[in-house]
C-alpha atoms as a PDB file:
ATOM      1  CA  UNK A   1       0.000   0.000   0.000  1.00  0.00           C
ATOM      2  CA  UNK A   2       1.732   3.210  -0.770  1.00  0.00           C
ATOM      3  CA  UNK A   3       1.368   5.683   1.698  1.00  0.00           C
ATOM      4  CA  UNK A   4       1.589   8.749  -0.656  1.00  0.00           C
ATOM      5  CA  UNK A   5      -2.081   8.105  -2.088  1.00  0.00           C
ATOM      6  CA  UNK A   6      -2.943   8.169   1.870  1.00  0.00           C
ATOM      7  CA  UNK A   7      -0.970  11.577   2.258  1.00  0.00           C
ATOM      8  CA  UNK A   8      -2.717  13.097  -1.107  1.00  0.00           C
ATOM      9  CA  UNK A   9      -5.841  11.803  -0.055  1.00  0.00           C
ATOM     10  CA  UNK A  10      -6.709  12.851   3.180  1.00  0.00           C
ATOM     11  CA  UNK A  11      -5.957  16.510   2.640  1.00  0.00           C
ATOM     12  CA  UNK A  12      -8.490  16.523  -0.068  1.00  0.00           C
ATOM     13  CA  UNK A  13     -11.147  14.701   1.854  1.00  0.00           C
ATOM     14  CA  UNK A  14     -10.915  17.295   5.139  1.00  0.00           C
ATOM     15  CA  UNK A  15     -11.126  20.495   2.444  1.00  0.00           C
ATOM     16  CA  UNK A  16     -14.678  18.740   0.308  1.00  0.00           C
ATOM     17  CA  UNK A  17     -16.018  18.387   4.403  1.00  0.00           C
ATOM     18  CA  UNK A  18     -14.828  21.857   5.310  1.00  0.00           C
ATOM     19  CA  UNK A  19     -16.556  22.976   1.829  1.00  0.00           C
ATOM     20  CA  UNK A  20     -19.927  21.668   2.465  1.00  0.00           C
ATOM     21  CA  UNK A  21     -20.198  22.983   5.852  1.00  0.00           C
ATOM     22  CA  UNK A  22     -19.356  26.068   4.659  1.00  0.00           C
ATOM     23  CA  UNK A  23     -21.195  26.421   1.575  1.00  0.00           C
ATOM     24  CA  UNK A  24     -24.386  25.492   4.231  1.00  0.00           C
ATOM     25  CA  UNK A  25     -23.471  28.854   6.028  1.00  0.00           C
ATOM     26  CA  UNK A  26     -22.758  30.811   2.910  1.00  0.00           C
ATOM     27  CA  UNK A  27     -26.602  29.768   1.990  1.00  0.00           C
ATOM     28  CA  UNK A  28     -27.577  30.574   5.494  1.00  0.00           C
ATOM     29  CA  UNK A  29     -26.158  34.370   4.842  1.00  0.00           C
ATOM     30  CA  UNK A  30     -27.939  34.104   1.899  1.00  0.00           C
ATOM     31  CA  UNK A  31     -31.323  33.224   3.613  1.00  0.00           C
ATOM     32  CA  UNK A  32     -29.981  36.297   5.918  1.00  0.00           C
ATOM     33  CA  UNK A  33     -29.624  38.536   3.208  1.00  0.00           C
ATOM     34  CA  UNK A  34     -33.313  38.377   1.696  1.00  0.00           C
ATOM     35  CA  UNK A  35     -34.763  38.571   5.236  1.00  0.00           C
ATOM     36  CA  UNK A  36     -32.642  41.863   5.905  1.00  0.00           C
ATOM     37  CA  UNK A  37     -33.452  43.221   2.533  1.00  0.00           C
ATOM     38  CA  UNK A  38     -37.265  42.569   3.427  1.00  0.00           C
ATOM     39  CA  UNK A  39     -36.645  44.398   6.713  1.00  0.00           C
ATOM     40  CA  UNK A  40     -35.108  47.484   4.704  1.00  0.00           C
ATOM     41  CA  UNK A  41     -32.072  46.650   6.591  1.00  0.00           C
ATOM     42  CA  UNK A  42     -28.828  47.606   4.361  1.00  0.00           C
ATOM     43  CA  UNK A  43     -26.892  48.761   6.984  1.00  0.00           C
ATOM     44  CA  UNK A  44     -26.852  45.718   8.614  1.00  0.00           C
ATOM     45  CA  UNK A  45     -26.185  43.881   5.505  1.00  0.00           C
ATOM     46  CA  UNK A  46     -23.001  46.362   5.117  1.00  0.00           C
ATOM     47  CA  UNK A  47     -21.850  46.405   8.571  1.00  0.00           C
ATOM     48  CA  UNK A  48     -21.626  42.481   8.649  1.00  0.00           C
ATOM     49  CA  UNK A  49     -19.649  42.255   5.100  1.00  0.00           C
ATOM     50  CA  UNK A  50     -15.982  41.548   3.915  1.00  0.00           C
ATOM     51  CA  UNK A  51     -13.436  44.656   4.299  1.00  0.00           C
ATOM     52  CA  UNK A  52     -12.999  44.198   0.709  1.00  0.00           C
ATOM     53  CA  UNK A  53     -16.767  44.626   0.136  1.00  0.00           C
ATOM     54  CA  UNK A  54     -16.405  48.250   1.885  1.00  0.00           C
ATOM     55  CA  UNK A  55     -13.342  48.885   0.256  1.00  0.00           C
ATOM     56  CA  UNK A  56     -15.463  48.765  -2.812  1.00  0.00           C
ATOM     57  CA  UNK A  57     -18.918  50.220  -2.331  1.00  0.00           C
ATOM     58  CA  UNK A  58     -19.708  52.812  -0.211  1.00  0.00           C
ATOM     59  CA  UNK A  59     -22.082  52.642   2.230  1.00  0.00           C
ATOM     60  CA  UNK A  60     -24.505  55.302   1.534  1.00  0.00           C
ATOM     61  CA  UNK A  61     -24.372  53.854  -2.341  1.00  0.00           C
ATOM     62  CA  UNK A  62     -25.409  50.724  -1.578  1.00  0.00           C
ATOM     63  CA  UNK A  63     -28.234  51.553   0.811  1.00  0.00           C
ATOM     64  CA  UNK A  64     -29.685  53.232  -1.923  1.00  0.00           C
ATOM     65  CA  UNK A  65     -28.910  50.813  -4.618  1.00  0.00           C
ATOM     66  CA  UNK A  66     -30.634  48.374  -1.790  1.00  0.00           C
ATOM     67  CA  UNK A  67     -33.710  50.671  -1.404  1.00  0.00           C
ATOM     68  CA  UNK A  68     -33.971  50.576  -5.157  1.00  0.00           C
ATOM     69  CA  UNK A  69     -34.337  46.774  -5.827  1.00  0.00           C
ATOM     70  CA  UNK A  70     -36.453  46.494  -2.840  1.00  0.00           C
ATOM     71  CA  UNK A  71     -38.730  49.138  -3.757  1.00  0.00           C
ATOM     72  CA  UNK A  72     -38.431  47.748  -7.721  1.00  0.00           C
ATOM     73  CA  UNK A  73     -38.892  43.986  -6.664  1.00  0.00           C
ATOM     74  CA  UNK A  74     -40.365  44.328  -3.352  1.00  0.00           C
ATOM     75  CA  UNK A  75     -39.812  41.268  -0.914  1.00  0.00           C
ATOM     76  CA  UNK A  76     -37.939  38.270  -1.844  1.00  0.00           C
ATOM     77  CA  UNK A  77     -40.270  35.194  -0.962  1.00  0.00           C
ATOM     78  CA  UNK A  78     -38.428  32.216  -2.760  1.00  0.00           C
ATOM     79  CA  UNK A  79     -34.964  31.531  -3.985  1.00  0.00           C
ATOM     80  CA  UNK A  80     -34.333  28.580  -6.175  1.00  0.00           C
ATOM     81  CA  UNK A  81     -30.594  27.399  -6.025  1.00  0.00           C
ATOM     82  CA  UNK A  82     -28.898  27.205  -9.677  1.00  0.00           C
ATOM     83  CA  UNK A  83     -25.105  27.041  -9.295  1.00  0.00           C
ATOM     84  CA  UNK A  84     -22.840  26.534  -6.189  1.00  0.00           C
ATOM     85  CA  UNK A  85     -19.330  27.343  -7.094  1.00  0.00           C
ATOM     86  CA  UNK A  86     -16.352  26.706  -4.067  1.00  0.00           C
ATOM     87  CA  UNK A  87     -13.440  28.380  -4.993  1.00  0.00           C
ATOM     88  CA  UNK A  88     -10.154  28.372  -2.831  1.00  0.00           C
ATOM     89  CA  UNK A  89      -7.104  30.804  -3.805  1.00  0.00           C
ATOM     90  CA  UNK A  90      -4.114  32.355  -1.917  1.00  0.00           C
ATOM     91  CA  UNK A  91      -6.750  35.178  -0.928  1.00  0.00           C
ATOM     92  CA  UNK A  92      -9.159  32.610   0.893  1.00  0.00           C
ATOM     93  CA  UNK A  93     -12.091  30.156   0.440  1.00  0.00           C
ATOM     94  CA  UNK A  94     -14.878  32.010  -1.992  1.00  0.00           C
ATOM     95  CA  UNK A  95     -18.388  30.690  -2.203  1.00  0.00           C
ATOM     96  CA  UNK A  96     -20.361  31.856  -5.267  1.00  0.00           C
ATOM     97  CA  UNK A  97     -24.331  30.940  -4.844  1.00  0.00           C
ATOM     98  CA  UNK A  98     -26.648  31.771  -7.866  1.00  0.00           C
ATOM     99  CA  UNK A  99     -30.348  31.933  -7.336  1.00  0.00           C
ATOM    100  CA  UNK A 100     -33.059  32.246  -9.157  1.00  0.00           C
ATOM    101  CA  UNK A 101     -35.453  34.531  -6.736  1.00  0.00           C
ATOM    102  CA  UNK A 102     -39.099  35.391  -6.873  1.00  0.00           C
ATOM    103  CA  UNK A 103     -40.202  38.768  -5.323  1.00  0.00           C
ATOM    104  CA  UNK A 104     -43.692  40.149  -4.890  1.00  0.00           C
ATOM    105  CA  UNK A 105     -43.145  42.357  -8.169  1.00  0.00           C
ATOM    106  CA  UNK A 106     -41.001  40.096 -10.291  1.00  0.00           C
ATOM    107  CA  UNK A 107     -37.823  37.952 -10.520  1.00  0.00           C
ATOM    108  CA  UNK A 108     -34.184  38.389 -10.515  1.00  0.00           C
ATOM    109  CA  UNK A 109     -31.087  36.030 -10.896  1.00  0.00           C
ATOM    110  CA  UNK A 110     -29.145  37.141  -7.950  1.00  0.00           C
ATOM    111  CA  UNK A 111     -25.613  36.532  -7.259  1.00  0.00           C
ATOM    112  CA  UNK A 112     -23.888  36.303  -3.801  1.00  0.00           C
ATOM    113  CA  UNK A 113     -19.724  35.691  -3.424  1.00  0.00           C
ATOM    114  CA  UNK A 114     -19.036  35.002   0.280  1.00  0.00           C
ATOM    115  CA  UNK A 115     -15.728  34.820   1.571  1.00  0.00           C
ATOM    116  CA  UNK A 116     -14.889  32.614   4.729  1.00  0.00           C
ATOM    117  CA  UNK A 117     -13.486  34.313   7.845  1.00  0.00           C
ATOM    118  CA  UNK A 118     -12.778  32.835  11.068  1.00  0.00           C
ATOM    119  CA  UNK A 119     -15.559  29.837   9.400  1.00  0.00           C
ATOM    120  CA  UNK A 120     -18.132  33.219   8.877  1.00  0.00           C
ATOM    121  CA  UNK A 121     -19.321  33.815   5.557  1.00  0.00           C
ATOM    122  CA  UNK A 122     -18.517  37.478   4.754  1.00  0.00           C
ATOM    123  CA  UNK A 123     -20.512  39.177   1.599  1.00  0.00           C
ATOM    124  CA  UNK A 124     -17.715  40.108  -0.426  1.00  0.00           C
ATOM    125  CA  UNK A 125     -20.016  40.489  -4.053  1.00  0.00           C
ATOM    126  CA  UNK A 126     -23.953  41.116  -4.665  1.00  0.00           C
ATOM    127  CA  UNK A 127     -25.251  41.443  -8.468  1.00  0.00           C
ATOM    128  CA  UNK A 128     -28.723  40.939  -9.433  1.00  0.00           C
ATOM    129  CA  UNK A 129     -30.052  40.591 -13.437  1.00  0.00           C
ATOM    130  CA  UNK A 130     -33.742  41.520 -13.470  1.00  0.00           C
ATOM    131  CA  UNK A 131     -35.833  42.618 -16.105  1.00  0.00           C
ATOM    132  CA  UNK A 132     -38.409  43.718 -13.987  1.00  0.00           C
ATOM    133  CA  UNK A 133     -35.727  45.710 -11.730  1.00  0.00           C
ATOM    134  CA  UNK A 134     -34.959  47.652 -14.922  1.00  0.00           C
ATOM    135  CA  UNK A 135     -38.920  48.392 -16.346  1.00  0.00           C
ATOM    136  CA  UNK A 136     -40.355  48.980 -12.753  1.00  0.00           C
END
């Protein structure tokens, strides 16, 4: 038995665990997200995201940018998963979720990129295609 298999192995049976458990918590944010949104609660949503994410959007833009899909779309009620991607680089674990989301006044493909941190997700990316966001 060669013991080099067992070495190669291992390491890449701990990081597909580690990646489940924390693409769960990624989807948990996600859950998070909508329910904030709902609430009219971007500040929290920006207050609890990456350093990168802040780095890259001001606040006061995004509450407003927040406002504007919620008051486009209204509430999100129901988020269909299409694509899970797990991505690990010499930055850090990534988690990409795409969703397909029904709101009260239309639909939207939404994108969320969470970063791990200390085994949090952190928001570190938001994007959301909607016709209705752009007619409404």
């Amino acid at each position: 038995m060669s013991f080099r298999w067992l070495f190669a192995t291992v390491p890449l049976l701990l990081v597909g665990c580690s990646a489940g458990a924390d693409t769960q918590s990624a989807e948990r944010a996600a859950v998070q997200f909508h329910q904030l949104l709902n609430a009219g609660d971007a500040s929290t949503i920006y207050d609890t995201s990456a350093d990168a994410f802040k780095r890259a959007e001001p606040k006061a833009h995004f509450a407003v940018f927040l406002a504007a899909v919620h008051r486009k779309l209204g509430d999100a009620s129901d988020s269909k998963p299409q694509n899970t991607n797990v991505n690990y680089t010499t930055n850090g674990q990534f988690i990409t979720l795409v969703y397909n989301t029904k709101f009260s006044s239309g639909t939207g493909a939404e994108t969320f990129v969470y970063s791990m941190d200390g085994g949090a997700p952190k928001l570190v990316g938001y994007h959301i295609n909607s016709e209705a966001l752009i007619l409404n």
